[in-house]
N, C-alpha and C. Protein backbone atom coordinates (compact mmCIF):
# COMPACT_ATOMS: atom_id res chain seq x y z
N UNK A 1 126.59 99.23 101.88
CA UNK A 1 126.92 97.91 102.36
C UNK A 1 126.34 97.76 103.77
N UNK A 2 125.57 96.59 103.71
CA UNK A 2 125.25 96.42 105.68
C UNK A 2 125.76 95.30 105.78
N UNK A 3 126.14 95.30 107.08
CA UNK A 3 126.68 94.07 107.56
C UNK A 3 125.86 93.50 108.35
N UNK A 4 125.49 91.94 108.46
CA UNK A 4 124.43 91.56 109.52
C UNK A 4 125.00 90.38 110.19
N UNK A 5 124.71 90.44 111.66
CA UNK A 5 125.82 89.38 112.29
C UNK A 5 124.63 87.84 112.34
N UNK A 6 125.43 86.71 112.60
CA UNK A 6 125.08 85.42 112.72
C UNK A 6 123.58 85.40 113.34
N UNK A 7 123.56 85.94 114.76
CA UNK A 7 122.48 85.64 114.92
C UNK A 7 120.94 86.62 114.63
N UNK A 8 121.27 87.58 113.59
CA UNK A 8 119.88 87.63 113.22
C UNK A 8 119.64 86.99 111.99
N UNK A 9 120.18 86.21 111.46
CA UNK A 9 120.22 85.14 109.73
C UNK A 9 119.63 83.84 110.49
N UNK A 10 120.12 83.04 111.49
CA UNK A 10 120.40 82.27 111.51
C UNK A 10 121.11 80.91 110.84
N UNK A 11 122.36 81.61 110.57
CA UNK A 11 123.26 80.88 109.73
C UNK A 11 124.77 80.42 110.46
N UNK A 12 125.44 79.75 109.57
CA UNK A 12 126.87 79.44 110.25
C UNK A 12 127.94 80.46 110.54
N UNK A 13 127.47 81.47 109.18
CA UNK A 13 129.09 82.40 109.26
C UNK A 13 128.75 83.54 110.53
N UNK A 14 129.89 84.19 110.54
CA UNK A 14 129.66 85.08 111.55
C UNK A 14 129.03 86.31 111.67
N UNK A 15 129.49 86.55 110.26
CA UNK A 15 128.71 88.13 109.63
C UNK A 15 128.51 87.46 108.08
N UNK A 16 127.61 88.53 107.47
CA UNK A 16 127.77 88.81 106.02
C UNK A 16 127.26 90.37 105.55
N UNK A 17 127.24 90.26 104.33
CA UNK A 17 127.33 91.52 104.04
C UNK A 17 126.46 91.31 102.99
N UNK A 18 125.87 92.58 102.46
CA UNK A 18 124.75 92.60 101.28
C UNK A 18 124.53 94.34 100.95
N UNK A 19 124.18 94.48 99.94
CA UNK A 19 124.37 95.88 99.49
C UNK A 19 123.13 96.13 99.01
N UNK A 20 122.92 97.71 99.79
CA UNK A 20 121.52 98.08 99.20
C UNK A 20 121.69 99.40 97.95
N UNK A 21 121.16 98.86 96.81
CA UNK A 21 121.28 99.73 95.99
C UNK A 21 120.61 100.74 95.63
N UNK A 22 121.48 101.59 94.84
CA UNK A 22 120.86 103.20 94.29
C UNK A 22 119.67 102.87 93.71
N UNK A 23 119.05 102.22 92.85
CA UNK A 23 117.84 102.27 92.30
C UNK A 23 116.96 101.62 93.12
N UNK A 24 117.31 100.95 94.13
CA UNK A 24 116.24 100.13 95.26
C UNK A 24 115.92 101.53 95.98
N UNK A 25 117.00 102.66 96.25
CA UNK A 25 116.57 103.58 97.22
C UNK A 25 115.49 104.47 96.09
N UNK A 26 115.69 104.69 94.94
CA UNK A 26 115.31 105.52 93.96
C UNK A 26 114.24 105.40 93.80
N UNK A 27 113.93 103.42 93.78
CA UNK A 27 112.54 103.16 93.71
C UNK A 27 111.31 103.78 94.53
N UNK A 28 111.97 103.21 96.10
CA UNK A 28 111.80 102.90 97.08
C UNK A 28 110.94 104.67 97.12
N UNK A 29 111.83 105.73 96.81
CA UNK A 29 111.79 107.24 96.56
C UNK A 29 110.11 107.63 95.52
N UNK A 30 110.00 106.88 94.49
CA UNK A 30 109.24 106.95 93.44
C UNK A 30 107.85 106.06 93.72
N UNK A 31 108.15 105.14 95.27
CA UNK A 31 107.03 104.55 94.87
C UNK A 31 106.70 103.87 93.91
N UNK A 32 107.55 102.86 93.60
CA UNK A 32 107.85 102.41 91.77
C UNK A 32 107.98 101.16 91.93
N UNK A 33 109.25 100.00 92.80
CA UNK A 33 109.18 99.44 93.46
C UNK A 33 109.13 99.11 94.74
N UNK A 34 109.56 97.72 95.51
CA UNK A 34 110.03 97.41 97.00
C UNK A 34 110.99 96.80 96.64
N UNK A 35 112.74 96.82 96.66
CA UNK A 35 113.90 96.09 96.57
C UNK A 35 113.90 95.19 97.68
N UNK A 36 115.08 93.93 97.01
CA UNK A 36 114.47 93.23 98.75
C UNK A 36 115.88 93.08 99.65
N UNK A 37 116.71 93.99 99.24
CA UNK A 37 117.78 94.94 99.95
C UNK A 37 117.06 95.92 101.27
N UNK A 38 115.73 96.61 100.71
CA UNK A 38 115.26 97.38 101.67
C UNK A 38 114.24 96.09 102.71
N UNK A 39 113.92 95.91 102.32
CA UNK A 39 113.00 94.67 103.05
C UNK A 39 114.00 94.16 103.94
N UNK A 40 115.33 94.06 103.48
CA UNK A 40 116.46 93.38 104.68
C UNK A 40 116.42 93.92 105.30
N UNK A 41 116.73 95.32 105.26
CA UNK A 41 117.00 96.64 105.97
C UNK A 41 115.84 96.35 107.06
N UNK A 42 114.92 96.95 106.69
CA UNK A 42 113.30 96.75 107.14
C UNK A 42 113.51 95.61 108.54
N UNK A 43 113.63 94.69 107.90
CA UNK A 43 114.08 93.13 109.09
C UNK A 43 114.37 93.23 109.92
N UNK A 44 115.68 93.45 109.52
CA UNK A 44 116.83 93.54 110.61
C UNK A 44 116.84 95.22 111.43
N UNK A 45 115.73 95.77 111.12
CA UNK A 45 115.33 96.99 111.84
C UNK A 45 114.64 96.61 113.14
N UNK A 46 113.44 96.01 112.68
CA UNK A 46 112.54 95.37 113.14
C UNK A 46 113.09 94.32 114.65
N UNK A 47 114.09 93.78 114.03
CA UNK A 47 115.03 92.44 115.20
C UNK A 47 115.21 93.59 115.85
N UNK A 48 115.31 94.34 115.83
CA UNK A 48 116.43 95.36 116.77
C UNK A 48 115.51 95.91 117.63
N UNK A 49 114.61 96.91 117.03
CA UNK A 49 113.36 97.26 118.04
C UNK A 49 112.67 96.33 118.51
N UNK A 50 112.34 94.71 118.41
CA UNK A 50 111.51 94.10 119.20
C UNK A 50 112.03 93.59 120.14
N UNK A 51 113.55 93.36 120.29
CA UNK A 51 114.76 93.18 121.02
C UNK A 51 114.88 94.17 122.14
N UNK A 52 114.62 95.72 121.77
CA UNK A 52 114.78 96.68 122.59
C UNK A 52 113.88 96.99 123.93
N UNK A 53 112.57 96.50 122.82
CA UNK A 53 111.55 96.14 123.64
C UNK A 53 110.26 95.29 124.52
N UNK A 54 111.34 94.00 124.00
CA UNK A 54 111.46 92.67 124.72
C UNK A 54 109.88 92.30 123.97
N UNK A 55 109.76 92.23 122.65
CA UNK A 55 108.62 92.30 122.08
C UNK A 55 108.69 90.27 121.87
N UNK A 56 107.68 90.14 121.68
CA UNK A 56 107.83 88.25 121.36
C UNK A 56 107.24 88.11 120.17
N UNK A 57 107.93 88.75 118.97
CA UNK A 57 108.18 88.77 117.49
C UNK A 57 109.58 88.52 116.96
N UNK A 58 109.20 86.97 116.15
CA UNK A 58 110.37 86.99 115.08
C UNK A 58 110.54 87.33 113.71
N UNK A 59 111.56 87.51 113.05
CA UNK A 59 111.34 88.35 111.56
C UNK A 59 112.55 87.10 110.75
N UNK A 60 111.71 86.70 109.59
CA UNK A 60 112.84 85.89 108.87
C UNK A 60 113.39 86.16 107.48
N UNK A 61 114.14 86.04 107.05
CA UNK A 61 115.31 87.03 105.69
C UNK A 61 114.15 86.84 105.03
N UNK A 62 113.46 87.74 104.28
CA UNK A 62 113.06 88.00 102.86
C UNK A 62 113.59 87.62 101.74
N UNK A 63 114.83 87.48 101.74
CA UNK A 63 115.32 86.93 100.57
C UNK A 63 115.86 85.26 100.51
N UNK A 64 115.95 84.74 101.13
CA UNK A 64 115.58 83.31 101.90
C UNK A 64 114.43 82.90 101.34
N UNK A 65 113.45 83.53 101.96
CA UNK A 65 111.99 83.04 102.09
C UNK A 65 111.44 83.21 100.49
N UNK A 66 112.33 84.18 99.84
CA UNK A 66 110.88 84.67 98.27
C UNK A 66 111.50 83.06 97.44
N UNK A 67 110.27 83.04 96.79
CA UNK A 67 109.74 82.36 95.57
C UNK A 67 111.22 81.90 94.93
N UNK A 68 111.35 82.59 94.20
CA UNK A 68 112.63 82.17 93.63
C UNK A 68 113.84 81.64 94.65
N UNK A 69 114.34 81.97 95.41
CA UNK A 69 115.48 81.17 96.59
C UNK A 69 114.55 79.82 96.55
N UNK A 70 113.30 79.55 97.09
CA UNK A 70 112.99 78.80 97.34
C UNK A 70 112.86 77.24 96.25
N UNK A 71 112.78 78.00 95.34
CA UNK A 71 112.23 77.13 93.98
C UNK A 71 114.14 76.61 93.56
N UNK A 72 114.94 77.12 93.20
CA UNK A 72 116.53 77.13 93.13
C UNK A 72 116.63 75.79 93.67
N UNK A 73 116.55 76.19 95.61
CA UNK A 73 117.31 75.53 96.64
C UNK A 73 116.22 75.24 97.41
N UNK A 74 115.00 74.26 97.38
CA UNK A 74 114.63 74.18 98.43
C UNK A 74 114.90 73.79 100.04
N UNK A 75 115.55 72.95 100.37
CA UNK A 75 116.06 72.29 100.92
C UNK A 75 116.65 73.00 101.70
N UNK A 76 117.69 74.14 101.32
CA UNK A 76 118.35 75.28 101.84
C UNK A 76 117.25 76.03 102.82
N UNK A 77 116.55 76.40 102.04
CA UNK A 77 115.44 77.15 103.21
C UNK A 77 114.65 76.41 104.20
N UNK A 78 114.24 75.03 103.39
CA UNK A 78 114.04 74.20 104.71
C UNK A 78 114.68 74.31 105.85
N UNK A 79 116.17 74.43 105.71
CA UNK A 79 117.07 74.39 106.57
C UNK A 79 116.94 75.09 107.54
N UNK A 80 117.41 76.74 106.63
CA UNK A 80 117.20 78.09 107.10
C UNK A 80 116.08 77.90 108.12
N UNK A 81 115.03 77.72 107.59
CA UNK A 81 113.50 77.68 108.60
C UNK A 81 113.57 76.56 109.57
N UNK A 82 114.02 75.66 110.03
CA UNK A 82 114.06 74.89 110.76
C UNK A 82 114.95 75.26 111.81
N UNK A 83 116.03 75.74 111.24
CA UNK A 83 117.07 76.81 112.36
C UNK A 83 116.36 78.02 113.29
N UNK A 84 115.22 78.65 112.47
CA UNK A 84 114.81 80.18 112.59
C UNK A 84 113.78 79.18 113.48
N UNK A 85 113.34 78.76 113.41
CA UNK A 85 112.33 77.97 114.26
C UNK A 85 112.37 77.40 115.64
N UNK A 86 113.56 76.90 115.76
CA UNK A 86 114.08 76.56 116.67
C UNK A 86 114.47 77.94 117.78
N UNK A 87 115.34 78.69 117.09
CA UNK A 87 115.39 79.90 118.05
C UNK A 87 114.14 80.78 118.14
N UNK A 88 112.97 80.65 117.18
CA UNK A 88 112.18 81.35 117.13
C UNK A 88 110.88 80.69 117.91
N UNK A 89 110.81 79.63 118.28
CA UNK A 89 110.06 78.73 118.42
C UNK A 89 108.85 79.35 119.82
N UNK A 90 109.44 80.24 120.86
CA UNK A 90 108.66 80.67 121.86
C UNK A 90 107.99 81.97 121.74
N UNK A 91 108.29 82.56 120.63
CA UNK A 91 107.68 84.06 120.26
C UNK A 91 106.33 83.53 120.05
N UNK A 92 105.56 84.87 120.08
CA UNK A 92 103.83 84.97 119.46
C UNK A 92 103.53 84.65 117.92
N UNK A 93 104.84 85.77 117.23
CA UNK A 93 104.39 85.77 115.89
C UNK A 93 105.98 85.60 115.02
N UNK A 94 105.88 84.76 114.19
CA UNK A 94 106.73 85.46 113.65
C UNK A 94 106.82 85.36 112.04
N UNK A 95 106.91 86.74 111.50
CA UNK A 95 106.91 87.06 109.97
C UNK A 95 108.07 87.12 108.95
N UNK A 96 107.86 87.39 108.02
CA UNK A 96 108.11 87.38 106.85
C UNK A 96 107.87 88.13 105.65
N UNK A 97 108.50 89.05 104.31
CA UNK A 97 107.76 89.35 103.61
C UNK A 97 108.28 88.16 102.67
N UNK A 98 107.02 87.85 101.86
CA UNK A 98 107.77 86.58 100.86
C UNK A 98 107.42 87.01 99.38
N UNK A 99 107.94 87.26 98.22
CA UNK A 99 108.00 87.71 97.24
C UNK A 99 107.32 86.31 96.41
N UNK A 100 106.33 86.69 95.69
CA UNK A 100 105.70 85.68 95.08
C UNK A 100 106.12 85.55 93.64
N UNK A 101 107.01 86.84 92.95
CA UNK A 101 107.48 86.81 92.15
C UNK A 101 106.88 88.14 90.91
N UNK A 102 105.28 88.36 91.37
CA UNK A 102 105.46 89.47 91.19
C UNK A 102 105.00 90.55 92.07
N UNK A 103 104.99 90.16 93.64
CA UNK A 103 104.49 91.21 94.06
C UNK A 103 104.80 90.81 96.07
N UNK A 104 104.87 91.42 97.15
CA UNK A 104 105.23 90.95 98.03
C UNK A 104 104.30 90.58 98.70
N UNK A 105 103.60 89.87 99.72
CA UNK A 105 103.14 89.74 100.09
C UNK A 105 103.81 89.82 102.09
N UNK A 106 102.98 89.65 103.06
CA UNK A 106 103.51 89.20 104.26
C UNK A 106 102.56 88.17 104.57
N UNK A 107 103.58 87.01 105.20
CA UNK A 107 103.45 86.03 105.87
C UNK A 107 103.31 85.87 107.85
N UNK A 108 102.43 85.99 108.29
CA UNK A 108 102.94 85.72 109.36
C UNK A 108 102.46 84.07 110.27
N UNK A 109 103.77 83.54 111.15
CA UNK A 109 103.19 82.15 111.24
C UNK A 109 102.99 82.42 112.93
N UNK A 110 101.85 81.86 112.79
CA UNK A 110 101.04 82.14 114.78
C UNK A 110 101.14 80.81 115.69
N UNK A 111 102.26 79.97 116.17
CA UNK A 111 102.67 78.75 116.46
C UNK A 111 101.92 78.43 117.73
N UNK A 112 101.62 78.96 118.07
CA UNK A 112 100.40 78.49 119.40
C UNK A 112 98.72 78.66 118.66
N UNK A 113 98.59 79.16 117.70
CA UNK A 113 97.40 78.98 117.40
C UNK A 113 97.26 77.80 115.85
N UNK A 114 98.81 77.66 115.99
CA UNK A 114 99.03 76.52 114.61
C UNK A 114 98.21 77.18 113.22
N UNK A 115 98.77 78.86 113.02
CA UNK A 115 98.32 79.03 111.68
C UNK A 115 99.57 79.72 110.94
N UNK A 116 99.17 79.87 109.76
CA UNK A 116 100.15 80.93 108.75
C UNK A 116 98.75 81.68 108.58
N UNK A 117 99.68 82.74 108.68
CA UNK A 117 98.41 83.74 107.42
C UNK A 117 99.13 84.30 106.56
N UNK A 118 98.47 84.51 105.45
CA UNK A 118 98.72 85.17 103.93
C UNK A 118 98.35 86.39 103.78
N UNK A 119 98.83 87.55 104.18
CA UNK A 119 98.17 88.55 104.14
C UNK A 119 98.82 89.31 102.53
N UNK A 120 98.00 90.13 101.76
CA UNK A 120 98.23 90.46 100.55
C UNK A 120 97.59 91.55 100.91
N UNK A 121 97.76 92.54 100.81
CA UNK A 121 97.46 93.97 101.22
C UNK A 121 96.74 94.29 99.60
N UNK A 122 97.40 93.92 98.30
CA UNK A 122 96.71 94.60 96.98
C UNK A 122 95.60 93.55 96.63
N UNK A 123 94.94 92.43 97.73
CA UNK A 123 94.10 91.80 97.27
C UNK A 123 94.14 91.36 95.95
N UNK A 124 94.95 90.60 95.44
CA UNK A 124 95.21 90.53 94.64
C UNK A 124 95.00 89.33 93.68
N UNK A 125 94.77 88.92 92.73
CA UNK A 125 94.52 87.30 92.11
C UNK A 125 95.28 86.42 93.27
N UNK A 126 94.53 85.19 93.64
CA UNK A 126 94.96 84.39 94.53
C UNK A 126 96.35 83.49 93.92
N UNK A 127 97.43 83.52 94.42
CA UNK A 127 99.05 83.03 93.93
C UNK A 127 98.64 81.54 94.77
N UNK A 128 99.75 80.68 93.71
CA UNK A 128 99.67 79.09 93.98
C UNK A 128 101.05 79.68 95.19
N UNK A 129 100.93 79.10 96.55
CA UNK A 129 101.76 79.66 97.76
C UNK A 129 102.12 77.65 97.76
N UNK A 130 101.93 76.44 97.55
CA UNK A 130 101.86 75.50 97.20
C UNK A 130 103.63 75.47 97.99
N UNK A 131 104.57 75.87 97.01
CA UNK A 131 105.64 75.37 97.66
C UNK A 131 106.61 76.33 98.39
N UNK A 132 105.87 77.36 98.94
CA UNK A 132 106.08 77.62 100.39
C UNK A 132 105.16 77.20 101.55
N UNK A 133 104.20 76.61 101.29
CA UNK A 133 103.57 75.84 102.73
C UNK A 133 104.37 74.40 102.47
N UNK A 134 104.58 73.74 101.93
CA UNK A 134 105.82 72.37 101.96
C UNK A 134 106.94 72.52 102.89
N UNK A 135 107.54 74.24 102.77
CA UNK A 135 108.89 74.89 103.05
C UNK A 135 108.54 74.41 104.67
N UNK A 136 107.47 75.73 104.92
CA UNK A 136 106.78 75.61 106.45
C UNK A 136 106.42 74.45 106.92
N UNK A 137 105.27 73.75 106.58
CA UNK A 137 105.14 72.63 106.88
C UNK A 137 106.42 71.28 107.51
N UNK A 138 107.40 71.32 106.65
CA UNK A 138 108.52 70.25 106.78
C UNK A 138 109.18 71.02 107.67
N UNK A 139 109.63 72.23 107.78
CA UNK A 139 110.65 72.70 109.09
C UNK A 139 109.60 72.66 110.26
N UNK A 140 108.40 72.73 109.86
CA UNK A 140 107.61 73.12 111.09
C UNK A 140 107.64 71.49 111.95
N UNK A 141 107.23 70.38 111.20
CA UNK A 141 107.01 68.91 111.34
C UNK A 141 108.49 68.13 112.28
N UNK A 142 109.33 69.00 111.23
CA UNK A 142 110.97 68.61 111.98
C UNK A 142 111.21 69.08 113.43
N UNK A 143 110.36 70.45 113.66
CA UNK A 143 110.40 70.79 115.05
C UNK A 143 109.66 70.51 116.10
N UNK A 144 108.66 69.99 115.53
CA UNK A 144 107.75 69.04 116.43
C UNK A 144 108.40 67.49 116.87
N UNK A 145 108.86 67.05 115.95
CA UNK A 145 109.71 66.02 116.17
C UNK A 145 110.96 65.88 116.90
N UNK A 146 111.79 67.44 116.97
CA UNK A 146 112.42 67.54 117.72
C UNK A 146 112.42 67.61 118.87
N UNK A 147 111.39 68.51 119.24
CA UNK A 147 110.46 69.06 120.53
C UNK A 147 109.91 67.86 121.40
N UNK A 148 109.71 66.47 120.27
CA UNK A 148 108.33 65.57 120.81
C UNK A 148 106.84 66.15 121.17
N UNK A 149 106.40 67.28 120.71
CA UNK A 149 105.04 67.50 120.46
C UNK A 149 104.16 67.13 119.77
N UNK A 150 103.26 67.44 119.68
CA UNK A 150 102.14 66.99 118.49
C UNK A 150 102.66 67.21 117.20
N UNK A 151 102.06 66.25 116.31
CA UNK A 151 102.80 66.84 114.86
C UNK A 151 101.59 66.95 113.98
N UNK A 152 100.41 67.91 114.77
CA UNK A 152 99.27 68.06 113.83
C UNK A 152 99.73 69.47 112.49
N UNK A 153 99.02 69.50 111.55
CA UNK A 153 99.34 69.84 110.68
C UNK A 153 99.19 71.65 110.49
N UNK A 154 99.71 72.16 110.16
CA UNK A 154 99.50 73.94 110.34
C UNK A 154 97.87 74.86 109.12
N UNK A 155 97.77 75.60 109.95
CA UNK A 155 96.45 75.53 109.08
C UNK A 155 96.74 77.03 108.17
N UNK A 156 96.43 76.80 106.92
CA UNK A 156 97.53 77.93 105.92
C UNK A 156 95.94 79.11 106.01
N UNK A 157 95.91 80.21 106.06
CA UNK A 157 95.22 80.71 105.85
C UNK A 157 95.36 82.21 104.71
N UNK A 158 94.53 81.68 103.51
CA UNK A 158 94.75 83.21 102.57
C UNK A 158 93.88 84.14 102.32
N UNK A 159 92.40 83.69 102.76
CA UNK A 159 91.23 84.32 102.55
C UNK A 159 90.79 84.89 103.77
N UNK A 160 90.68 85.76 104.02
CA UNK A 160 89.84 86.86 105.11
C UNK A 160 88.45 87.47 104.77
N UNK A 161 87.66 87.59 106.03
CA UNK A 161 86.50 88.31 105.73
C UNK A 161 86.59 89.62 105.32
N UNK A 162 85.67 89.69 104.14
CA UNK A 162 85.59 91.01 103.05
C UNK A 162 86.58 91.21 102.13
N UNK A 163 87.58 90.03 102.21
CA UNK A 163 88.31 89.79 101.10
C UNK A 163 87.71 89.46 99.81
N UNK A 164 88.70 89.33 98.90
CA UNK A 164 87.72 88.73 97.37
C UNK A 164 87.81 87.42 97.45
């Protein structure tokens, strides 16, 4: 069981709780899968060391952000991301792993250079990412609006040089 307090979710309650399981560690052991129990873990590791060392990186729930939460509840993560944005809004970078449904990918969004990137480490057939740039896009648009900044548009990037 981990417990994770309010402000690394960015949510209402104060804590919650989530359980990482025996076959996520087993996997995790085998090289077989990535659970996205450990990916929390991973996160909220991550908040802690960039915190320690006053790093200007944000990290947002993995399980929030994957494919499926998103497709359910969009709106919800809109939310989520518009919250994470707001407190996240002065960092350099801040990431994500986002589960495409069959495979993880990392996201990271670069807000002073107005990009996302798509990074896919297994190079892999190009995934329709379609309604997670909507997700980004609309929390991103809402915070420009909040801000009163420009509300030019974010530039999604999935292809890299020497990529396929």
């Amino acid at each position: 069981m981990v417990k994770i307090r309010r402000l690394h979710r960015f949510r209402s309650q104060d804590a919650e709780c989530f359980l990482v399981g025996f076959n996520g560690l087993c996997n995790l052991l085998k090289i077989d899968a990535l659970d996205v129990s450990l990916l929390q873990c991973f996160s909220l590791c991550m908040i802690l060391e960039t915190k320690a060392h006053a790093l200007p990186v944000g990290f947002l729930d993995p399980e929030t952000m994957s494919l499926s939460t998103i497709t359910c509840d969009k709106s919800y993560v809109v939310d989520y991301m518009t919250k994470a944005l707001k407190q996240l809004v002065k960092k350099d970078c801040i990431t994500f792993a986002h589960d495409t449904g069959d495979q993880w990918i990392l996201v990271a969004l670069i807000l002073r250079w107005g990009k996302v990137l798509y990074i896919d480490s297994m190079r892999s057939e190009p995934h329709d990412h379609s309604l997670l740039k909507n997700v980004i896009n609309e929390a991103y648009l809402s915070i420009c609006r909040l801000k009163g900044c420009d509300e030019k548009s974010l530039v999604h990037v999935t292809k890299f040089p020497g990529s396929a």
